[in-house]
C-alpha atoms as a PDB file:
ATOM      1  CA  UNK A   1       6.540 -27.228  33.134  1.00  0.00           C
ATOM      2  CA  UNK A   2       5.403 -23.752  32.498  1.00  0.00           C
ATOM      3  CA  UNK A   3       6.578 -22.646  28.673  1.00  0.00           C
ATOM      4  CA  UNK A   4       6.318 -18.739  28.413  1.00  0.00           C
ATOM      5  CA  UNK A   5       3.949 -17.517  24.588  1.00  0.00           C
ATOM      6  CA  UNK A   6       6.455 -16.170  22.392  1.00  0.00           C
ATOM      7  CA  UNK A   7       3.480 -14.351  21.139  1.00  0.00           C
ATOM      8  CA  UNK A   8       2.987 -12.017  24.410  1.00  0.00           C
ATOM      9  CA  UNK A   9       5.804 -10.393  24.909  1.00  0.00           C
ATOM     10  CA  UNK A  10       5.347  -8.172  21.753  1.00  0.00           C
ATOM     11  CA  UNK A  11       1.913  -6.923  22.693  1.00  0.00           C
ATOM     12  CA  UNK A  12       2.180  -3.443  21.836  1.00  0.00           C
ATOM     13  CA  UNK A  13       4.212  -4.359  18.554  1.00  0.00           C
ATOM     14  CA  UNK A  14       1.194  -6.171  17.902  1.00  0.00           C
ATOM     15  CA  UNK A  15      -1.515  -4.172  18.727  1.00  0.00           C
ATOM     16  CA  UNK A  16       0.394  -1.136  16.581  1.00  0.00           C
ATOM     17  CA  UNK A  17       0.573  -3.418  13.521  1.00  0.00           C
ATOM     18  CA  UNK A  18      -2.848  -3.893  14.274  1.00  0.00           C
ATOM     19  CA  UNK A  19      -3.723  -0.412  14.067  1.00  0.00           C
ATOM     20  CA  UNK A  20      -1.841   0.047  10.939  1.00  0.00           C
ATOM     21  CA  UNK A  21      -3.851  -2.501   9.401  1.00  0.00           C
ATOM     22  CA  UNK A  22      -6.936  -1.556   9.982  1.00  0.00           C
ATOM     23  CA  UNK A  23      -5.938   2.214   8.854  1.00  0.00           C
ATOM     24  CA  UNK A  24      -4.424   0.793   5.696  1.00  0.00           C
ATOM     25  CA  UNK A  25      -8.077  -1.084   5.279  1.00  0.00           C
ATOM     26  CA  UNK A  26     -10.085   1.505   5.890  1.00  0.00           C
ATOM     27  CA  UNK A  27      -7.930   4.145   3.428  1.00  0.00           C
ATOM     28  CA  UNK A  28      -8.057   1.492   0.577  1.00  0.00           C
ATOM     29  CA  UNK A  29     -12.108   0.993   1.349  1.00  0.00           C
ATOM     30  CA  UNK A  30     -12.275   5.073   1.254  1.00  0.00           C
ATOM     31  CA  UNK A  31     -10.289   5.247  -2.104  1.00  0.00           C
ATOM     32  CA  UNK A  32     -12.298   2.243  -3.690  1.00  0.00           C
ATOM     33  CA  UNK A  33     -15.496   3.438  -2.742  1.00  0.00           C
ATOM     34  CA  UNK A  34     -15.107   6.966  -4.008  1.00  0.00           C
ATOM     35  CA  UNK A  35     -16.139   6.549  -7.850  1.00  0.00           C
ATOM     36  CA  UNK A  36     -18.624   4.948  -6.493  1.00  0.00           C
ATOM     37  CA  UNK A  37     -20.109   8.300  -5.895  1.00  0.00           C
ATOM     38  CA  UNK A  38     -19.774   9.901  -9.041  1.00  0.00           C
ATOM     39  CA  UNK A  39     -20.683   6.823 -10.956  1.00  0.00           C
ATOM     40  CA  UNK A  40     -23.885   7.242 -13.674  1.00  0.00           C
ATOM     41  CA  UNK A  41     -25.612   4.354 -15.081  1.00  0.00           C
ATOM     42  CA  UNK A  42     -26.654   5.099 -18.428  1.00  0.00           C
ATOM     43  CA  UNK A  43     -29.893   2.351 -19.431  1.00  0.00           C
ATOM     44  CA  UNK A  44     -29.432   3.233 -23.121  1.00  0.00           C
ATOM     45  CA  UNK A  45     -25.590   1.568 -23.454  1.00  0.00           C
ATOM     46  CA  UNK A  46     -26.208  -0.306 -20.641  1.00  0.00           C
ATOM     47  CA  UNK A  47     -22.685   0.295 -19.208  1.00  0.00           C
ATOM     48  CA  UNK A  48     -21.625   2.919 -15.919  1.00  0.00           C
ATOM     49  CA  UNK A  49     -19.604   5.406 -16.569  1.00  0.00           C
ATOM     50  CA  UNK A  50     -17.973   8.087 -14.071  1.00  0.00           C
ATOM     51  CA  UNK A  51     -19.216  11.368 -14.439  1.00  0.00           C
ATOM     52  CA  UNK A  52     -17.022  14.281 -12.170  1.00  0.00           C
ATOM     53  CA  UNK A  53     -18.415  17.494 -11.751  1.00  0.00           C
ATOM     54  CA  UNK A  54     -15.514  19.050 -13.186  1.00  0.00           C
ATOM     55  CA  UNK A  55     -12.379  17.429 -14.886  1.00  0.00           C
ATOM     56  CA  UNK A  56      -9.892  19.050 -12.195  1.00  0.00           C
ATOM     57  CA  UNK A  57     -11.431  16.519  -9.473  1.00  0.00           C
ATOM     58  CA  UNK A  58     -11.171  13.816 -11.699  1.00  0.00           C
ATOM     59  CA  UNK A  59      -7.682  14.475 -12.593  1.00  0.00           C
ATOM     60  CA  UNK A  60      -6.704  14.853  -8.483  1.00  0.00           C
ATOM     61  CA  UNK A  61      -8.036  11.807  -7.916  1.00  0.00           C
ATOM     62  CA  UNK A  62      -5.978   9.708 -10.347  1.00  0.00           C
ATOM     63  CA  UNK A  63      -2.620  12.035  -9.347  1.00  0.00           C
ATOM     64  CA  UNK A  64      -3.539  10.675  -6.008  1.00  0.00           C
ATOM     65  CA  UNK A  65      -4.426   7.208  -6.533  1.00  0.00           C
ATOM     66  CA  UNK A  66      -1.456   6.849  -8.791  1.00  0.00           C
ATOM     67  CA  UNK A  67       0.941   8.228  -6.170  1.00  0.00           C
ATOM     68  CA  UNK A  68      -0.525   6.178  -3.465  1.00  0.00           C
ATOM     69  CA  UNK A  69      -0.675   2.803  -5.131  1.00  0.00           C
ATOM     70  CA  UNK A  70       2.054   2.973  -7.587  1.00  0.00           C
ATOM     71  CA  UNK A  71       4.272   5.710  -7.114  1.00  0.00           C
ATOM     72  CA  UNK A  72       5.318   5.179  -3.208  1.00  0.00           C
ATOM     73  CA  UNK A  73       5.620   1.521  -3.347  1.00  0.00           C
ATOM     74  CA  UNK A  74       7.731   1.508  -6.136  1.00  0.00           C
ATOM     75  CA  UNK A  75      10.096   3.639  -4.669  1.00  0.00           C
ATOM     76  CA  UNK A  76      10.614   1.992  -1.409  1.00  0.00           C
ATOM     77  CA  UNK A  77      10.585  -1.644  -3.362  1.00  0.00           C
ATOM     78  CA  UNK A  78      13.530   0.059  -5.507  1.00  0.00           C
ATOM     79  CA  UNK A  79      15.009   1.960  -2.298  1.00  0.00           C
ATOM     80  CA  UNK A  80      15.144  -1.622  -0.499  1.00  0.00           C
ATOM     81  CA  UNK A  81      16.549  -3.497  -3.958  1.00  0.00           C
ATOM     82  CA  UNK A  82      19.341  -1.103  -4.156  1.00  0.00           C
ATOM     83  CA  UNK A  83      20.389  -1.762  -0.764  1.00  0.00           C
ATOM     84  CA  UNK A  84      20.383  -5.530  -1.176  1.00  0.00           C
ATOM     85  CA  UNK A  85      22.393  -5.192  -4.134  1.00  0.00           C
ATOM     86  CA  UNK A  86      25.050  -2.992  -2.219  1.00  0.00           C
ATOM     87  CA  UNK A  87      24.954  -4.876   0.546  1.00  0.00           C
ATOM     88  CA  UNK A  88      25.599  -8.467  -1.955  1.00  0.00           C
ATOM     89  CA  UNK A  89      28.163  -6.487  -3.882  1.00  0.00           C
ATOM     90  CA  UNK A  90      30.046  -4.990  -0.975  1.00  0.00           C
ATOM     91  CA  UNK A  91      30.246  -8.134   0.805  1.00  0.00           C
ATOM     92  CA  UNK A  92      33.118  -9.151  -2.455  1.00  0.00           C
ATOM     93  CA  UNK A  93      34.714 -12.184  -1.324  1.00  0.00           C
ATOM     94  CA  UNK A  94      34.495 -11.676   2.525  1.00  0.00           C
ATOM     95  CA  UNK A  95      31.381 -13.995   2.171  1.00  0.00           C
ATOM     96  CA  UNK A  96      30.002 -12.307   5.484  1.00  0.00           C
ATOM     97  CA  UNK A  97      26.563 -12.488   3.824  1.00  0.00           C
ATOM     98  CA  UNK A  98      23.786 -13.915   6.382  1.00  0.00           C
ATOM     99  CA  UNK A  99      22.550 -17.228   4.647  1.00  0.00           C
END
């Protein structure tokens, strides 16, 4: 008996997650990597410190990295919250909630 994959059907759902991914990796790798690049060893304390050019790149970077990382995702976690809680307290007694 032939059973049909589940799996295929979705093929270019798949293949744009995919791409998404592999975007999302290589943005994170970029953003990682970048103090790498501005990084200075110092042999006397023994410890790396970051040393920008100027403080307004420094500065930009953060305001970006903390908008990226923290500031987006917190919003659409709270965005998505809110509507679970309207959708729980709307429901009232109708108990039409999906279990």
């Amino acid at each position: 008996m032939y059973y049909s994959n589940p799996f295929l059907r979705n093929i270019s759902y798949v293949k744009t997650v995919e791409i998404l991914v592999m975007e999302r990796w290589a943005f994170t790798a970029l953003m990682d990597v970048t103090p790498s690049f501005v990084t200075k060893c110092d042999a006397v304390i023994d410890f790396c410190l970051e040393a920008w050019s100027d403080i307004t790149s420094a500065r930009a970077f953060v305001a970006v990295i903390f908008v990226l990382d923290s500031l987006i995702p917190l919003s659409l976690m709270s965005y998505q919250y809110m509507k679970e809680l309207a959708t729980v307290f709307s429901a009232g007694t109708n108990r039409d909630l999906p279990c």
